[in-house]
C-alpha atoms as a PDB file:
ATOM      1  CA  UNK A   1      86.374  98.018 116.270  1.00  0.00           C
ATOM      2  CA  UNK A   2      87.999  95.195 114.048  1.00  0.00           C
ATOM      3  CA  UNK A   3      91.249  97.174 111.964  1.00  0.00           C
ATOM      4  CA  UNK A   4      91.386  96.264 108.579  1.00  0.00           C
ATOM      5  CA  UNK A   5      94.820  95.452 106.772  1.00  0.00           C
ATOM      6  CA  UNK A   6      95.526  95.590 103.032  1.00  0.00           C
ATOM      7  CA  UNK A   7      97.892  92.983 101.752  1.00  0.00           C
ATOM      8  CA  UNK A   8      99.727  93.496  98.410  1.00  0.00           C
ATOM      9  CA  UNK A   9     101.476  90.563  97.154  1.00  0.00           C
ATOM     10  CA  UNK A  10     101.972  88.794  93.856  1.00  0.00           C
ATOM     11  CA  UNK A  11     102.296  85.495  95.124  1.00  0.00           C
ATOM     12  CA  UNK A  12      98.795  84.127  95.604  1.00  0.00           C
ATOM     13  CA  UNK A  13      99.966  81.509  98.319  1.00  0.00           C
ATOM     14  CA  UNK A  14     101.614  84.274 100.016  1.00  0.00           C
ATOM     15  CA  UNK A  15      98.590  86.320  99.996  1.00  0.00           C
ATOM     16  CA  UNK A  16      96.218  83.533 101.095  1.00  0.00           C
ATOM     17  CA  UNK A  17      98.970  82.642 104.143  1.00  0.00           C
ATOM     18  CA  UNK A  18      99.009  86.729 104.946  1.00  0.00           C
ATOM     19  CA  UNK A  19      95.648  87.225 105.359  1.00  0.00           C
ATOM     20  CA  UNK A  20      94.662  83.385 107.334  1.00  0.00           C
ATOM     21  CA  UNK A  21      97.017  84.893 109.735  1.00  0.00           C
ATOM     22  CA  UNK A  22      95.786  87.828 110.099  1.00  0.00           C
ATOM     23  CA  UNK A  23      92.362  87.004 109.971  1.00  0.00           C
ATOM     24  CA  UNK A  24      93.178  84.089 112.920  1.00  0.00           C
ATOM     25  CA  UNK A  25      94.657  87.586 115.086  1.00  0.00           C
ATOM     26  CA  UNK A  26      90.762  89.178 114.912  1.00  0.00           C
ATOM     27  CA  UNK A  27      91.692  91.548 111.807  1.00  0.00           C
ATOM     28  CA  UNK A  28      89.870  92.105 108.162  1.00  0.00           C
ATOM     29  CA  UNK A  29      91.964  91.728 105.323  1.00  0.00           C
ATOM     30  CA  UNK A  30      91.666  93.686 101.923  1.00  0.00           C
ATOM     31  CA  UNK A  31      94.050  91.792  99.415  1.00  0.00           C
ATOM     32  CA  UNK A  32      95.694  92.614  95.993  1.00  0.00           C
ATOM     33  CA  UNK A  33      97.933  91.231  94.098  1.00  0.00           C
ATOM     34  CA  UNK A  34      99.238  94.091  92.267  1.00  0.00           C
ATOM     35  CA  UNK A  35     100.089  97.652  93.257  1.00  0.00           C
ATOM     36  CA  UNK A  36      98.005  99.527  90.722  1.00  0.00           C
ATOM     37  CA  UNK A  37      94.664  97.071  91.988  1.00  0.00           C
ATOM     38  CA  UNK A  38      95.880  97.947  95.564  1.00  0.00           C
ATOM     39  CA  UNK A  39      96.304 101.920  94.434  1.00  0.00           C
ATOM     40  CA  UNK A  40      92.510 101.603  93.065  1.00  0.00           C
ATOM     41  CA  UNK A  41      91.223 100.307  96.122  1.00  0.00           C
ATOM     42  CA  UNK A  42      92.560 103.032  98.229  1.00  0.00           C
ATOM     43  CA  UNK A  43      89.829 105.262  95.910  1.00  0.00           C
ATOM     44  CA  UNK A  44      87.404 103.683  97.913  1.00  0.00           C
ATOM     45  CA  UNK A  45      88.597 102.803 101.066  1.00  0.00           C
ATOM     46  CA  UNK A  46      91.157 103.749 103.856  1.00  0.00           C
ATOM     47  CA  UNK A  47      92.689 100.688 105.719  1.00  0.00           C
ATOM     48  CA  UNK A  48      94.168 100.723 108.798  1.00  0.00           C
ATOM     49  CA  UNK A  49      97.632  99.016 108.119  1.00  0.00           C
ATOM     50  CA  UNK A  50      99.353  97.967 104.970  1.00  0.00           C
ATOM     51  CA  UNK A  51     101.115  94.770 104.678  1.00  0.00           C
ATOM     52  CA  UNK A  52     103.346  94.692 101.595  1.00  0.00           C
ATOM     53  CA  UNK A  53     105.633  92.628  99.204  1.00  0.00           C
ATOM     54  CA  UNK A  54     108.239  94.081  97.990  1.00  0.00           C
ATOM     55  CA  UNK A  55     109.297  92.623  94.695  1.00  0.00           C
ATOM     56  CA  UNK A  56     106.005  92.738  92.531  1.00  0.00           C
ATOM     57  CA  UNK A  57     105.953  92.798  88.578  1.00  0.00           C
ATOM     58  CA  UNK A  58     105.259  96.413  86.855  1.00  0.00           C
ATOM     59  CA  UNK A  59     105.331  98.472  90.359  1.00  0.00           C
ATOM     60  CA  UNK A  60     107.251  97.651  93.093  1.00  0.00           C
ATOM     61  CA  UNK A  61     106.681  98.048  96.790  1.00  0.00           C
ATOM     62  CA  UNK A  62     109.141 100.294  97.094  1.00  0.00           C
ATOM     63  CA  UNK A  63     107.423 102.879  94.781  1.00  0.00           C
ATOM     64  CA  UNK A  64     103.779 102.247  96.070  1.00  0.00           C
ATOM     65  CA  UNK A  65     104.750 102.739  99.659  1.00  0.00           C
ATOM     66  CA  UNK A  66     105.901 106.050  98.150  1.00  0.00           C
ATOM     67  CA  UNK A  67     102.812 106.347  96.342  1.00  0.00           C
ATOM     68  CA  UNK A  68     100.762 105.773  99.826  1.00  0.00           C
ATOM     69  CA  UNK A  69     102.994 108.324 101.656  1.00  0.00           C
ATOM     70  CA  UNK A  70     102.282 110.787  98.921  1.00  0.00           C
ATOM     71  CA  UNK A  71      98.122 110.206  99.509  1.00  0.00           C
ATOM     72  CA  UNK A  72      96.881 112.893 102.572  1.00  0.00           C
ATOM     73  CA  UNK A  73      94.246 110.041 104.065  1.00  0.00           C
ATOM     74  CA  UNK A  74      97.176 107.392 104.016  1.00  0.00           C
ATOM     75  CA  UNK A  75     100.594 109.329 104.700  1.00  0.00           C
ATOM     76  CA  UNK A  76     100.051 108.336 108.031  1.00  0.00           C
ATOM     77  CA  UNK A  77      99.078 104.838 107.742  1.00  0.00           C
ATOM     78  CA  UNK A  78     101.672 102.406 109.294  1.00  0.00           C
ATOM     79  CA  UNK A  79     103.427 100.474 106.176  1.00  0.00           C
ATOM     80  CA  UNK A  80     104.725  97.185 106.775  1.00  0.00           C
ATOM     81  CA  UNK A  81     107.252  95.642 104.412  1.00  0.00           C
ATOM     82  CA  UNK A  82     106.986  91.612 104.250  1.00  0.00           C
ATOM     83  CA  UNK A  83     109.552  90.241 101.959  1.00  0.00           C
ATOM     84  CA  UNK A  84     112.198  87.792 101.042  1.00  0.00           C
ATOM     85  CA  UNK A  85     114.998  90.466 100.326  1.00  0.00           C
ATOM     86  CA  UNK A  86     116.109  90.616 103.893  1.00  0.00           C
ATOM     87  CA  UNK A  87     119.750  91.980 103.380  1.00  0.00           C
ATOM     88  CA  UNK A  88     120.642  95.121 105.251  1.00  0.00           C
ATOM     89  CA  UNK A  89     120.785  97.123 102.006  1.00  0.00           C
ATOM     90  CA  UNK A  90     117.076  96.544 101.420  1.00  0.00           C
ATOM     91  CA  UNK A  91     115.666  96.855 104.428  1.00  0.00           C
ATOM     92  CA  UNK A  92     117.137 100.586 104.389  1.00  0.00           C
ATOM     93  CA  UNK A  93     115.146 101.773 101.019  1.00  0.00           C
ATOM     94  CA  UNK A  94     111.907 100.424 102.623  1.00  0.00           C
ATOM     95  CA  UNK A  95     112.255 102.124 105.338  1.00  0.00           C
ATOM     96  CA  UNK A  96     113.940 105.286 103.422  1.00  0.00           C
ATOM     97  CA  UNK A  97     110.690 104.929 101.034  1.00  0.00           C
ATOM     98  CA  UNK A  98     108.284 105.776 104.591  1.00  0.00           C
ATOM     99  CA  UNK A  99     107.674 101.763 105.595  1.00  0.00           C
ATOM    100  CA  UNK A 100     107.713 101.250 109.517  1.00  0.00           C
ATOM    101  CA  UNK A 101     109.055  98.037 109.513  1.00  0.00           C
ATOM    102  CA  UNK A 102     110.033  95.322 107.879  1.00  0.00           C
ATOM    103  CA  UNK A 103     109.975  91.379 107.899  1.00  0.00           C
ATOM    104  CA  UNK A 104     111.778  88.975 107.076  1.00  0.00           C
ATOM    105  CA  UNK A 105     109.407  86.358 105.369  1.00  0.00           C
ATOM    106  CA  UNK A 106     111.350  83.316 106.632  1.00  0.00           C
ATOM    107  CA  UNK A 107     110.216  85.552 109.804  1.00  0.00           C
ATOM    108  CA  UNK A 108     106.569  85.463 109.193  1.00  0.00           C
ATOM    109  CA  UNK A 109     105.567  82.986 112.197  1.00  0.00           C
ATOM    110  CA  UNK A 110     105.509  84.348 114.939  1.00  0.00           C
ATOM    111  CA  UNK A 111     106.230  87.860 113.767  1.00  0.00           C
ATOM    112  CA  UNK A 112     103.723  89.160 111.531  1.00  0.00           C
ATOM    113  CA  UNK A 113     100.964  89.059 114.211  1.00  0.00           C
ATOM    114  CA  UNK A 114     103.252  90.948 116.602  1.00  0.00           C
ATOM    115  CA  UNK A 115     104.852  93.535 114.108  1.00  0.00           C
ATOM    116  CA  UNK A 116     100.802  93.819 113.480  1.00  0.00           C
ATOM    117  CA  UNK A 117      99.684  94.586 117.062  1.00  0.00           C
ATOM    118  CA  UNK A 118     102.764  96.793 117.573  1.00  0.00           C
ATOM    119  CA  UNK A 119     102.076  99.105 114.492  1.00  0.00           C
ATOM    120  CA  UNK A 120      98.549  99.424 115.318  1.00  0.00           C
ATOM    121  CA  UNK A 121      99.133 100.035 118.551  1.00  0.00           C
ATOM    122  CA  UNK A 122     101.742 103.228 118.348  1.00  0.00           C
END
């Protein structure tokens, strides 16, 4: 069975880059480019992985990682954090706010596809 992955980004290149990837690694992408679209989605569906930015206008990753956590059909649902704050500091509150990992975007080749597998996988 194909796993589906939703990707939250603001960046629309980012997003488009994201999900060729993924889709190239035999996955189905969801995609939003806000948190409250991706929050809306979740009404309908259940993914199998989230992929998400964390600096995004109005909510931030950090608080809708939280907001997944707090959701019974996704608190288990492996988070990953893809972003370009890569300092120490920040890669604690991801993880703090219930993410299982977290990339570096200048990191994105070859390691979002492995990250991927990986999280799927445990």
């Amino acid at each position: 069975m194909v796993k589906q992955i939703m990707l939250v980004d603001d960046e629309s290149s980012m997003l488009a880059l994201i999900s060729i990837m993924l889709k190239r690694g035999g996955f189905t992408t969801l995609e939003a480019s806000d948190a409250f679209t991706a929050l809306s989605m979740l009404d309908s569906t259940t993914p199998d992985l989230f992929v998400l930015d964390v600096m995004m206008p109005g909510m931030n990753g950090i608080e809708l990682c939280r907001r997944i956590r707090a959701r019974p059909e996704t608190a288990r649902t492996p988070v990953l954090f893809v972003s370009a704050k890569a300092d120490p500091d920040s890669v604690r509150v991801g993880l703090r706010a219930g993410a299982n990992d977290y990339l570096p975007k200048e990191e994105l080749y070859p390691g979002l596809l492995q990250r991927v597998r990986t999280l799927l996988n445990s």
